[in-house]
C-alpha atoms as a PDB file:
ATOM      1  CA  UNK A   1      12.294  -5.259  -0.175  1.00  0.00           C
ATOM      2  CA  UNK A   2      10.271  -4.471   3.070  1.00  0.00           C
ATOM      3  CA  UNK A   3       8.161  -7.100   4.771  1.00  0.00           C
ATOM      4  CA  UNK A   4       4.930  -6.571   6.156  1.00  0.00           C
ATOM      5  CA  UNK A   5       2.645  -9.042   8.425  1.00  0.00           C
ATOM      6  CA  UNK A   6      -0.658  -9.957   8.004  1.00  0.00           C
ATOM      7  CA  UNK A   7      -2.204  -7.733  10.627  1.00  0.00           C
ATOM      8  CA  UNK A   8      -0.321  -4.255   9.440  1.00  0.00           C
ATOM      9  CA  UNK A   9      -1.707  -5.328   5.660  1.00  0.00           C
ATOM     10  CA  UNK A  10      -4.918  -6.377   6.901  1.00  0.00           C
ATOM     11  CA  UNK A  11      -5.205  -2.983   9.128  1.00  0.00           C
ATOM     12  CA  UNK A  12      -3.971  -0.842   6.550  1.00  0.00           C
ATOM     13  CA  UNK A  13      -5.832  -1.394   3.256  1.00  0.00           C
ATOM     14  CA  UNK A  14      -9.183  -3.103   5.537  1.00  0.00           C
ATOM     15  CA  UNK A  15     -12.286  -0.763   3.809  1.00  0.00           C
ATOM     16  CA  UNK A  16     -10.215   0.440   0.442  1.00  0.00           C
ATOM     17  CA  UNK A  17     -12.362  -0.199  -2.816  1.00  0.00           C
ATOM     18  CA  UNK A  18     -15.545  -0.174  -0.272  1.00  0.00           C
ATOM     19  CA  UNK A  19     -17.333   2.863  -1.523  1.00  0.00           C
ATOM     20  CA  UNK A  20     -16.153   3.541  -4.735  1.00  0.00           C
ATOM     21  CA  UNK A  21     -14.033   1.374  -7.402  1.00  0.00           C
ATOM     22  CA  UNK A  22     -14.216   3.936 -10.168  1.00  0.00           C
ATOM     23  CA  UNK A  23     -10.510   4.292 -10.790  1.00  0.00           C
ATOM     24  CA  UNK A  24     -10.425   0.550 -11.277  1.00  0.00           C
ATOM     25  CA  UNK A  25     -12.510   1.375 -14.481  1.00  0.00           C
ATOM     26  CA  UNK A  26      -9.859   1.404 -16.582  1.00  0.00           C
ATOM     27  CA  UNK A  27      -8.773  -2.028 -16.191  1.00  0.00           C
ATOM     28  CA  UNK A  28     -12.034  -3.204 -17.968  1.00  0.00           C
ATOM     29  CA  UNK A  29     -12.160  -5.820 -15.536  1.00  0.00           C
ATOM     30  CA  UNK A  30     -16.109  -7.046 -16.815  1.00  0.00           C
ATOM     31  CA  UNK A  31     -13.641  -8.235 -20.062  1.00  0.00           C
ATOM     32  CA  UNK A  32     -10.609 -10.238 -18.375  1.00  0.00           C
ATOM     33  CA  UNK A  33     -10.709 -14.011 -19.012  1.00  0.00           C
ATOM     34  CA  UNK A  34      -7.461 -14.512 -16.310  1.00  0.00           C
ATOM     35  CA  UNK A  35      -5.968 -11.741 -13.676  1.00  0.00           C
ATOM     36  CA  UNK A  36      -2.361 -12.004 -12.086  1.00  0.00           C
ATOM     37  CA  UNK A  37      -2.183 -10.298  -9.080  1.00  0.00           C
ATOM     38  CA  UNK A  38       1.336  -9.499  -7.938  1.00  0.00           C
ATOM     39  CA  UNK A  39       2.498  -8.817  -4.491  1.00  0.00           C
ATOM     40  CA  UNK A  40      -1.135  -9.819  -3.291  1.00  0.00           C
ATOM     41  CA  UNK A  41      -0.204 -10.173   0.161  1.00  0.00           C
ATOM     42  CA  UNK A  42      -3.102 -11.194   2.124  1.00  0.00           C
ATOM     43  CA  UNK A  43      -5.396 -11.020  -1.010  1.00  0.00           C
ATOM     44  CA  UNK A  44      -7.644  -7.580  -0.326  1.00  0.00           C
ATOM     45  CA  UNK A  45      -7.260  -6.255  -4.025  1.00  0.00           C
ATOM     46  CA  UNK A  46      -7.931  -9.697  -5.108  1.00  0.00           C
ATOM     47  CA  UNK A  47     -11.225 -10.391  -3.859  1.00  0.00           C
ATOM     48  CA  UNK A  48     -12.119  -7.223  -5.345  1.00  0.00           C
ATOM     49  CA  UNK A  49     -10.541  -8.326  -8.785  1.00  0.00           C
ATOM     50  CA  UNK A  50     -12.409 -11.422  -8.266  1.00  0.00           C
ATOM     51  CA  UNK A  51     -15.638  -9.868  -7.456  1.00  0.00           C
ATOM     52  CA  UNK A  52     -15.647  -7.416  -9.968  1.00  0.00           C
ATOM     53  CA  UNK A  53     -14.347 -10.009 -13.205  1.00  0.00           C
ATOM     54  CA  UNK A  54     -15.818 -12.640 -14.556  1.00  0.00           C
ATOM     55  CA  UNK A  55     -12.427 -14.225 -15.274  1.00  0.00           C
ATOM     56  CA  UNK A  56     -10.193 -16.229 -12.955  1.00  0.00           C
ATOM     57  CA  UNK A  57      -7.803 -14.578 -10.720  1.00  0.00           C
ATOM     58  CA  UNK A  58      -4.553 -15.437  -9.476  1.00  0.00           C
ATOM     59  CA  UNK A  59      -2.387 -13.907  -6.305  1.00  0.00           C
ATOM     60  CA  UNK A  60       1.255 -14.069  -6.340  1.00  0.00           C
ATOM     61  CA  UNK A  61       3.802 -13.176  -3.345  1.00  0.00           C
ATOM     62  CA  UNK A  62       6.824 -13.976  -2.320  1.00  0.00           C
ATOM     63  CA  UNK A  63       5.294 -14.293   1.338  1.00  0.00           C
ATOM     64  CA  UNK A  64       4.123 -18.059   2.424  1.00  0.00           C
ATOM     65  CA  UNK A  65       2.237 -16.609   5.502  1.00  0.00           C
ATOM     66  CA  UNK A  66       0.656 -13.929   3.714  1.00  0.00           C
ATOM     67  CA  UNK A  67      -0.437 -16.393   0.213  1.00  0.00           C
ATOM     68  CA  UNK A  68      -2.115 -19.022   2.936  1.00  0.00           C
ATOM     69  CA  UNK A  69      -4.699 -15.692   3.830  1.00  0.00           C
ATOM     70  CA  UNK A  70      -5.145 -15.484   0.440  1.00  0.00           C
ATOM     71  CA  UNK A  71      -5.907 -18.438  -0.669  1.00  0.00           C
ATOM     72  CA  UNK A  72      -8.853 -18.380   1.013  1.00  0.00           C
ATOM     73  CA  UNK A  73     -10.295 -16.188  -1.579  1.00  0.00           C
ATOM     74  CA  UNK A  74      -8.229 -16.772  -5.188  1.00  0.00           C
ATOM     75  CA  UNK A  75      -5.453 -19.173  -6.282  1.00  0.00           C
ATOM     76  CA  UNK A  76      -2.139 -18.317  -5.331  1.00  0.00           C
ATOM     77  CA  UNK A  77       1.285 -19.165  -6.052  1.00  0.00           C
ATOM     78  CA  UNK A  78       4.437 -18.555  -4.409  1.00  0.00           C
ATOM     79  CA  UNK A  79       7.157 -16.019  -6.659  1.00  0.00           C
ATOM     80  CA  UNK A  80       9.187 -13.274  -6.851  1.00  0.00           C
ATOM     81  CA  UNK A  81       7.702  -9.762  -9.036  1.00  0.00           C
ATOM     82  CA  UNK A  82      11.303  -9.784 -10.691  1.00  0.00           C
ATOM     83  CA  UNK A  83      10.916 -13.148 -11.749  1.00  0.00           C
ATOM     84  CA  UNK A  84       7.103 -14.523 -11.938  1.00  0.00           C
ATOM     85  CA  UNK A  85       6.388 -17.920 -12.241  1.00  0.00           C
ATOM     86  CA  UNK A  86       4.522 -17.647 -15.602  1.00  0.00           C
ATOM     87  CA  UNK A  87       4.930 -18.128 -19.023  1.00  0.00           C
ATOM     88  CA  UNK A  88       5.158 -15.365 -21.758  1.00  0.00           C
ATOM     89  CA  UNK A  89       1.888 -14.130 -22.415  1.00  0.00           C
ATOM     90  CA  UNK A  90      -0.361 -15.909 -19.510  1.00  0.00           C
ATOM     91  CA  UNK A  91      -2.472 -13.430 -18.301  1.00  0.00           C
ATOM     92  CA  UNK A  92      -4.222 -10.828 -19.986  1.00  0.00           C
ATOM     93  CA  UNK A  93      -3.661  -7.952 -16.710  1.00  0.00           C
ATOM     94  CA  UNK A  94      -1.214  -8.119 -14.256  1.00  0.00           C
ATOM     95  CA  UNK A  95      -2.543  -5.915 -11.501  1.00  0.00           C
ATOM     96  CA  UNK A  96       0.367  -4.916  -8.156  1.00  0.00           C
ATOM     97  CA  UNK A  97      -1.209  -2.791  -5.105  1.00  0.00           C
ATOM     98  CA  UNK A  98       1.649  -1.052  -3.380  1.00  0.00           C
ATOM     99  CA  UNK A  99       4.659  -3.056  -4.280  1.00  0.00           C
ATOM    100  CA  UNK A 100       6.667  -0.686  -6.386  1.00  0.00           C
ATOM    101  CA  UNK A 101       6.680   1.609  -3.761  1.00  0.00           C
ATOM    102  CA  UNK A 102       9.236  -1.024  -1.729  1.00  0.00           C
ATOM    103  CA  UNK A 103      10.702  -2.196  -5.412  1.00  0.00           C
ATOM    104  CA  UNK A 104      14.897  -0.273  -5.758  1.00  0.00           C
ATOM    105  CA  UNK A 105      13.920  -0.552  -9.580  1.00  0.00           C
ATOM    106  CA  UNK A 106       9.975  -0.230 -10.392  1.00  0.00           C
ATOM    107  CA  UNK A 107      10.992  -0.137 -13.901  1.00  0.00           C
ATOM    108  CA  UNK A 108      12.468  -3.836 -13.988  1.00  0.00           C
ATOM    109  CA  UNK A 109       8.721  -5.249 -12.081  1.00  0.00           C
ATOM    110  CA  UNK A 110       6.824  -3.390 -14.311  1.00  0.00           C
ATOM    111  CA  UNK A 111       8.527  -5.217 -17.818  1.00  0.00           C
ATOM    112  CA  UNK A 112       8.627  -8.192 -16.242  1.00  0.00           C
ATOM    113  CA  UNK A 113       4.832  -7.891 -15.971  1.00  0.00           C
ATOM    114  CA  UNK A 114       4.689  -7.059 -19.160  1.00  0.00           C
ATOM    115  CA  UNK A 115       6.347 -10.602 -20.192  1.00  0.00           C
ATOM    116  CA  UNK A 116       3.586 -12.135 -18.540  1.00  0.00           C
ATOM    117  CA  UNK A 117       0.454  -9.919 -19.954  1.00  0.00           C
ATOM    118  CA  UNK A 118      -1.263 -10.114 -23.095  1.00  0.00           C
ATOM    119  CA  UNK A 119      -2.756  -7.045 -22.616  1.00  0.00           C
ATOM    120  CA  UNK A 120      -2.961  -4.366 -19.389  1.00  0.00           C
ATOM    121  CA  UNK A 121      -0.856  -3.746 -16.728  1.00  0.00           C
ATOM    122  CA  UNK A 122      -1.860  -1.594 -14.005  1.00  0.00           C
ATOM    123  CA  UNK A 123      -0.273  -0.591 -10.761  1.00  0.00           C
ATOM    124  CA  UNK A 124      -2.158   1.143  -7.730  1.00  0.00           C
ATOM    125  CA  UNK A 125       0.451   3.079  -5.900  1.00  0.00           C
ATOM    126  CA  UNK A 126      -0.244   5.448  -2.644  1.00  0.00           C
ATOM    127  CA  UNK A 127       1.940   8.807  -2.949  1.00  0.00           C
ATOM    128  CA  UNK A 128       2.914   8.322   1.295  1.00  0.00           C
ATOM    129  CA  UNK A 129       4.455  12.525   1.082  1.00  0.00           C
ATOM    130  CA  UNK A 130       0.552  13.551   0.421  1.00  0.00           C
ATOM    131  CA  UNK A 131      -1.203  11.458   3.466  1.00  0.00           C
ATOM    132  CA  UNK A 132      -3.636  13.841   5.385  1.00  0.00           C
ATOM    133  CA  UNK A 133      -4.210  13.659   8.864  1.00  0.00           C
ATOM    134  CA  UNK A 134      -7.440  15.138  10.916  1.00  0.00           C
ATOM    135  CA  UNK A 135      -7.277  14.168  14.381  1.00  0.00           C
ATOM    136  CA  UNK A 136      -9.034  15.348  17.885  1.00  0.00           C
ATOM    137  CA  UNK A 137      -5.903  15.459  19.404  1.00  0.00           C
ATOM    138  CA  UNK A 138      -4.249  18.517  18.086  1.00  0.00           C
ATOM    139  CA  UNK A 139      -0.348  17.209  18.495  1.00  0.00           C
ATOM    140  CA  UNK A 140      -1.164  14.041  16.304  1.00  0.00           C
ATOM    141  CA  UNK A 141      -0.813  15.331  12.417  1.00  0.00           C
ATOM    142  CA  UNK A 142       1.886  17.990  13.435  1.00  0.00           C
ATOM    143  CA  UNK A 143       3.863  14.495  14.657  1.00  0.00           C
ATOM    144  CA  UNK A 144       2.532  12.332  11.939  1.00  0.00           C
ATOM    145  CA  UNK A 145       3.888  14.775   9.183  1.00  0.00           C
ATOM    146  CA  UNK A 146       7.778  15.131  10.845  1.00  0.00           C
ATOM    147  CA  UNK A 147       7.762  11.446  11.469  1.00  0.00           C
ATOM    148  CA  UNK A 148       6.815  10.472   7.667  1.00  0.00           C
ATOM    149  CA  UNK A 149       9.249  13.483   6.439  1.00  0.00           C
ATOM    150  CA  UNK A 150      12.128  11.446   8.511  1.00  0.00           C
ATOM    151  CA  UNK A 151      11.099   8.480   6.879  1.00  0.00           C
ATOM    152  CA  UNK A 152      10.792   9.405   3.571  1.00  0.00           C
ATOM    153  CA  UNK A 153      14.367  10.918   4.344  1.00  0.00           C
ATOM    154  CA  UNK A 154      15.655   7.485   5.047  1.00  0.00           C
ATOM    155  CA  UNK A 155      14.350   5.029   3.540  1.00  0.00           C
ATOM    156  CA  UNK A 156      15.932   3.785  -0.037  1.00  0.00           C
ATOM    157  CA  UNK A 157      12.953   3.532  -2.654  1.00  0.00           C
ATOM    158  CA  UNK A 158      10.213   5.459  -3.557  1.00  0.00           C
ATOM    159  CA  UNK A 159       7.525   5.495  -1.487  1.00  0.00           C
ATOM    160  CA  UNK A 160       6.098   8.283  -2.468  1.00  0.00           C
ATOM    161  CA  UNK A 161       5.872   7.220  -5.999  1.00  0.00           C
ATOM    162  CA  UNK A 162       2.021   7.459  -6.786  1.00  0.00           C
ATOM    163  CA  UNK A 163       1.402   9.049 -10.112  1.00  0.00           C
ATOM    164  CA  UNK A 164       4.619   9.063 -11.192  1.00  0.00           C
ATOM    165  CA  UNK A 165       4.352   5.540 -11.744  1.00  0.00           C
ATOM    166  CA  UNK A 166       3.553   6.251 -15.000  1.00  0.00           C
ATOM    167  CA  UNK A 167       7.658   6.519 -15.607  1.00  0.00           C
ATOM    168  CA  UNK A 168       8.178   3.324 -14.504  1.00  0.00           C
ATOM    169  CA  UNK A 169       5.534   1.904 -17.334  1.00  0.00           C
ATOM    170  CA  UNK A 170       7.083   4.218 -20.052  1.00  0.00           C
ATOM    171  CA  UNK A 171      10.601   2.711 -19.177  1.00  0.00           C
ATOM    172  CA  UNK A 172       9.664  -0.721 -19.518  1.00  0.00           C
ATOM    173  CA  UNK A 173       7.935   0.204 -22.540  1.00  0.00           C
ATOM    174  CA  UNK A 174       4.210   0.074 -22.468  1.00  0.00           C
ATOM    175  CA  UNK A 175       1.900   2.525 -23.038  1.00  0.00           C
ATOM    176  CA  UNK A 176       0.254   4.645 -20.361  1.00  0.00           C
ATOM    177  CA  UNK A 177      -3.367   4.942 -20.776  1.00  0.00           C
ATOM    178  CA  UNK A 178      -4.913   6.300 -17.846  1.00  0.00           C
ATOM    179  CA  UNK A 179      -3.875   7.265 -14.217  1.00  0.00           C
ATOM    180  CA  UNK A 180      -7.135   7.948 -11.643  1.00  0.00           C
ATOM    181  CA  UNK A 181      -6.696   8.796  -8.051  1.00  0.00           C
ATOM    182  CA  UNK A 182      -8.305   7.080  -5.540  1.00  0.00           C
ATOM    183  CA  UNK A 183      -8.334   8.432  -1.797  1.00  0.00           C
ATOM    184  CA  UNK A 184      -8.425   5.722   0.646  1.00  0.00           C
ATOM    185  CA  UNK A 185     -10.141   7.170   3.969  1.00  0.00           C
ATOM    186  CA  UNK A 186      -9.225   5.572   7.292  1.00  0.00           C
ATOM    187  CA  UNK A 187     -11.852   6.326  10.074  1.00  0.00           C
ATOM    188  CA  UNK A 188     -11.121   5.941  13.888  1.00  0.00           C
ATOM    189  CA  UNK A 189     -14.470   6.611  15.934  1.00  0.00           C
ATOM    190  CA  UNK A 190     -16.409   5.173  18.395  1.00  0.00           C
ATOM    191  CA  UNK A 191     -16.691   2.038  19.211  1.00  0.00           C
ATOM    192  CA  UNK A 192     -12.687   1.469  18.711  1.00  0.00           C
ATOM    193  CA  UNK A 193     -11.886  -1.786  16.982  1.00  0.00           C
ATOM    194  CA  UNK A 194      -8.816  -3.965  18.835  1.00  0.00           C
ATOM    195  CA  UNK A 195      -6.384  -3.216  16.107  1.00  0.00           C
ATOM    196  CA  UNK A 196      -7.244   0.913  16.977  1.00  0.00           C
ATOM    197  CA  UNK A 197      -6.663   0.540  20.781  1.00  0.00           C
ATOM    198  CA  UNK A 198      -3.612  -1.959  19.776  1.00  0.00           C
ATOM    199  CA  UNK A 199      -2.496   0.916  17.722  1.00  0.00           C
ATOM    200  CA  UNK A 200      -3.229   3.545  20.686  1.00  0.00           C
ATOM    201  CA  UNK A 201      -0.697   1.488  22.914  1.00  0.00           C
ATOM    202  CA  UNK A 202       2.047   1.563  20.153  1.00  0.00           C
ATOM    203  CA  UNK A 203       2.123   5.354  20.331  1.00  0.00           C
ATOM    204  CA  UNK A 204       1.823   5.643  23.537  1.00  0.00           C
ATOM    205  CA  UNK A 205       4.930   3.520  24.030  1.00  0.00           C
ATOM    206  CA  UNK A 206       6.468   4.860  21.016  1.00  0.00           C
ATOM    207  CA  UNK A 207       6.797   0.905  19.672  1.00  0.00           C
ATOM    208  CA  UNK A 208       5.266   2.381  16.164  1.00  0.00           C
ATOM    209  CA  UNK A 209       8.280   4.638  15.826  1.00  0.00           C
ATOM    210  CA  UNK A 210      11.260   2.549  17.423  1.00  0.00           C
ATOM    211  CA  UNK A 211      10.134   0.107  14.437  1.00  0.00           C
ATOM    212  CA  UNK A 212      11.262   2.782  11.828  1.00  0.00           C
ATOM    213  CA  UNK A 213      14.020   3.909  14.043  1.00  0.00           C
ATOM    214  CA  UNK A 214      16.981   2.437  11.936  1.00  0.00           C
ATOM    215  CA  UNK A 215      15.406   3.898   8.684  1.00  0.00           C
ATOM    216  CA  UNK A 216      14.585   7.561   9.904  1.00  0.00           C
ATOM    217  CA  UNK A 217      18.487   7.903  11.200  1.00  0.00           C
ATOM    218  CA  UNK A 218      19.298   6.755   7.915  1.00  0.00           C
ATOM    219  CA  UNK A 219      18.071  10.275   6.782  1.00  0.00           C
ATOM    220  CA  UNK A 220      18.845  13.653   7.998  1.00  0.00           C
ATOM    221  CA  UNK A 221      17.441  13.327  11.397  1.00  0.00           C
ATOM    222  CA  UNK A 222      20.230  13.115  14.176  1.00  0.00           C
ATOM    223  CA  UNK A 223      19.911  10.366  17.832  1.00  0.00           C
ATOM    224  CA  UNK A 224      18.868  13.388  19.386  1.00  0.00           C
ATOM    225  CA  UNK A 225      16.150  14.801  17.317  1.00  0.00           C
ATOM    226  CA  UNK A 226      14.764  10.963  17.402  1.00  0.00           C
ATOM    227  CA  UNK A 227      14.876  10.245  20.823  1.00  0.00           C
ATOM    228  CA  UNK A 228      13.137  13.986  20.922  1.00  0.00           C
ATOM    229  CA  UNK A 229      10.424  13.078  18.425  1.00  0.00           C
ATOM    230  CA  UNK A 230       9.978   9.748  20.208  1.00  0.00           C
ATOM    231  CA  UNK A 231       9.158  11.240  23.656  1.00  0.00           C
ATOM    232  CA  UNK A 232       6.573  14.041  21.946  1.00  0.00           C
ATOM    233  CA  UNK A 233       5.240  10.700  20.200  1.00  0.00           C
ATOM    234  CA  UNK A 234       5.027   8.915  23.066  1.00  0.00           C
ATOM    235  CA  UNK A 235       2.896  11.997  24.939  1.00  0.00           C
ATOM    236  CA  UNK A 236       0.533  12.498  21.852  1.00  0.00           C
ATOM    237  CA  UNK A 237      -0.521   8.560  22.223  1.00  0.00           C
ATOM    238  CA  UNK A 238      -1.212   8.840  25.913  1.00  0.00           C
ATOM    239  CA  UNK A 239      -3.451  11.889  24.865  1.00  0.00           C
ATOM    240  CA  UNK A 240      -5.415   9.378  22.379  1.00  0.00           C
ATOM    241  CA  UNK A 241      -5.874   6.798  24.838  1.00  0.00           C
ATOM    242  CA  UNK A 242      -7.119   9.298  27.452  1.00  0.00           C
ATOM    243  CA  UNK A 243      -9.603  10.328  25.103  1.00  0.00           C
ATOM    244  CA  UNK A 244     -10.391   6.677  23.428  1.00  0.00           C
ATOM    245  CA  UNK A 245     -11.337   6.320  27.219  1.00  0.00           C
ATOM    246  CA  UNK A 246     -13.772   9.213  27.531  1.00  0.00           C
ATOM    247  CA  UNK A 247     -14.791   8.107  23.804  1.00  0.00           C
ATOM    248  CA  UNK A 248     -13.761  11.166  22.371  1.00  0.00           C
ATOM    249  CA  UNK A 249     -10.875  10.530  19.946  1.00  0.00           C
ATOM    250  CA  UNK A 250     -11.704  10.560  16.421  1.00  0.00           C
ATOM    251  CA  UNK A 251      -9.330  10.613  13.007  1.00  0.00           C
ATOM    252  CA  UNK A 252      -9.696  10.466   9.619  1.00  0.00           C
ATOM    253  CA  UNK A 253      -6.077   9.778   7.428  1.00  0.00           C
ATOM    254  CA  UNK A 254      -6.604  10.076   3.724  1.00  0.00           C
ATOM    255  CA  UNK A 255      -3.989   8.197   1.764  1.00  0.00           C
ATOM    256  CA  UNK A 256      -4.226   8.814  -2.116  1.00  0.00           C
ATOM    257  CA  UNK A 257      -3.414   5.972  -4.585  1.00  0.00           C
ATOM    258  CA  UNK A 258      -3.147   6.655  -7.972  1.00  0.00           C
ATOM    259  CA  UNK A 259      -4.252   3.997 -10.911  1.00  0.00           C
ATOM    260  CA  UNK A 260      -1.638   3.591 -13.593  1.00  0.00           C
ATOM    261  CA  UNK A 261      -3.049   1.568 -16.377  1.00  0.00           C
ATOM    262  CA  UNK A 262      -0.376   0.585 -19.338  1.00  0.00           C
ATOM    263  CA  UNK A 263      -1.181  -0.910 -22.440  1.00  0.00           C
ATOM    264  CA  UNK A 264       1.561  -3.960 -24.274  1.00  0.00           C
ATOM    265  CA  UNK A 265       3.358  -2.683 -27.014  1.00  0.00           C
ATOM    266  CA  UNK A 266       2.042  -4.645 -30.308  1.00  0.00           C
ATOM    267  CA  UNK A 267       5.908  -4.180 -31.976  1.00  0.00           C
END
C-alpha cells in the first residue's frame, strides 16, 4: 500500500466537505451511536463525521505519525483495514476516504468492514482518470493529463476506482444502497498559501514527477519519453512561478469522489 505524509494529505483533501456534505446524506449520520473511520490519516473526514453525528467517532490507520494529527480531533487506534482491531459487530458504520484506491484487493477491506459494522458501510473514493484541470498557464492540464495517464499506466491498483466501488461492496456481500458524487474543487489564487508556492517549486524542478518516476516507467512510457515529459514539466512550473510573481496564476482541479453506501446482509 502507498504511504502518504501529513502535509500531501493535509494539502490534498484541506476544504473537501466545506460547502456541501450532501452525498454524505446517505450515511444517516444524525442516527449513528459509534463511527469507525478507516484509513483516517490525519483525521479530515473525521472531524466532519464528528461534527455532523451525535455519536462517538473513532479513526483507525496503520500510520503512527498520521493517528497523532488525528487524535487531536477523535480517538484513534493504531491497525491494519485487512485486519481491524475490533470486535464483530462494534460499530454501526465503518466509513474509508480514499483507501481502496491504494488497497490490491478492495473487496477483502470492504468484508472485513463489514465484520466490524452493525449496519452501513460506506466508502468515498475519487475516480483520479476524471480529474479536471483549468489553469492560466496553458501547458499545465495538457501536462497534468499525460502525466496521470503514465501513472495510471503504472501503478498496480485501482486508482481510478470511484463509482465502481460499488463491485467491491457486492463482492464482499453487502448491499449497495446509494452512490452520490461529490466534486472536490481545489482553488489556487491570489494570495498563494506556502504549500502552493512549495508546490510551484516542485514543478519547476520537476521533484513532483521524479517522485512517481519508478511507477510511470512501470507503464508504457519509455526513459526517454520521461526524461521528455520531465523537462516540458519542469518549463510549465517556471511559467507558474513567473506568473505567481506577477500574481497572475490561477487554477481550479476538480477531483470527483463518489459515495458508496452498503447495507449488512441480515442472513
Amino acid at each position: 500500500m502507498r504511504e502518504f505524509s501529513e502535509s500531501y494529505l493535509e494539502r490534498t483533501r484541506e476544504g473537501m466537505w466545506a460547502d456541501s456534505r450532501a452525498a454524505l446524506e446517505p450515511l444517516a449520520l444524525d442516527a449513528r451511536d459509534r463511527i469507525l473511520d478507516v484509513g483516517c490519516g490525519t483525521g479530515e473526514l473525521s472531524r466532519v463525521l464528528a461534527a455532523e453525528s451525535p455519536g462517538e467517532v473513532i479513526g483507525c490507520d496503520a500510520d503512527p505519525d498520521l493517528l497523532s494529527a488525528a487524535a487531536e480531533h477523535v480517538p484513534v487506534v493504531a491497525g491494519d483495514a485487512l485486519r481491524l482491531p475490533f470486535s464483530d459487530d462494534a460499530v454501526d458504520l465503518v466509513v474509508c476516504q480514499a483507501l481502496l484506491i491504494n488497497l490490491p484487493d478492495p473487496a477483502a477491506a470492504v468484508a472485513e468492514f463489514a465484520r466490524v459494522s452493525t449496519d452501513l458501510v460506506a466508502a468515498v473514493e475519487p475516480d483520479n482518470a476524471a480529474v479536471e484541470i483549468d489553469s492560466s498557464v496553458d501547458a499545465e492540464g495538457d501536462l497534468e493529463r499525460r502525466a496521470r495517464r503514465a501513472y495510471l499506466d503504472g501503478v498496480n491498483t485501482d486508482v481510478a476506482l470511484g463509482a465502481d466501488a460499488r463491485t467491491a461492496f457486492e463482492t464482499a456481500g453487502l448491499e449497495v444502497l446509494a452512490t452520490r458524487r461529490y466534486d472536490h474543487v481545489r482553488t489556487v489564487e491570489p494570495p498563494y498559501s506556502e504549500g502552493e508556492l512549495t508546490a510551484a517549486r516542485r514543478k519547476a524542478t520537476g521533484d513532483g514527477l521524479a517522485d512517481d518516476r519508478e511507477t510511470m516507467l512501470a507503464g508504457d512510457l519509455s526513459e526517454g519519453e520521461y526524461d521528455a515529459l520531465r523537462g516540458s514539466w519542469r518549463e510549465m512550473g517556471r511559467d507558474v512561478i513567473e506568473q505567481m510573481r506577477d500574481r497572475e496564476y490561477r487554477r481550479e482541479e476538480v477531483v470527483p469522489f463518489h459515495v458508496t453506501v452498503g447495507r449488512i446482509s441480515e442472513s
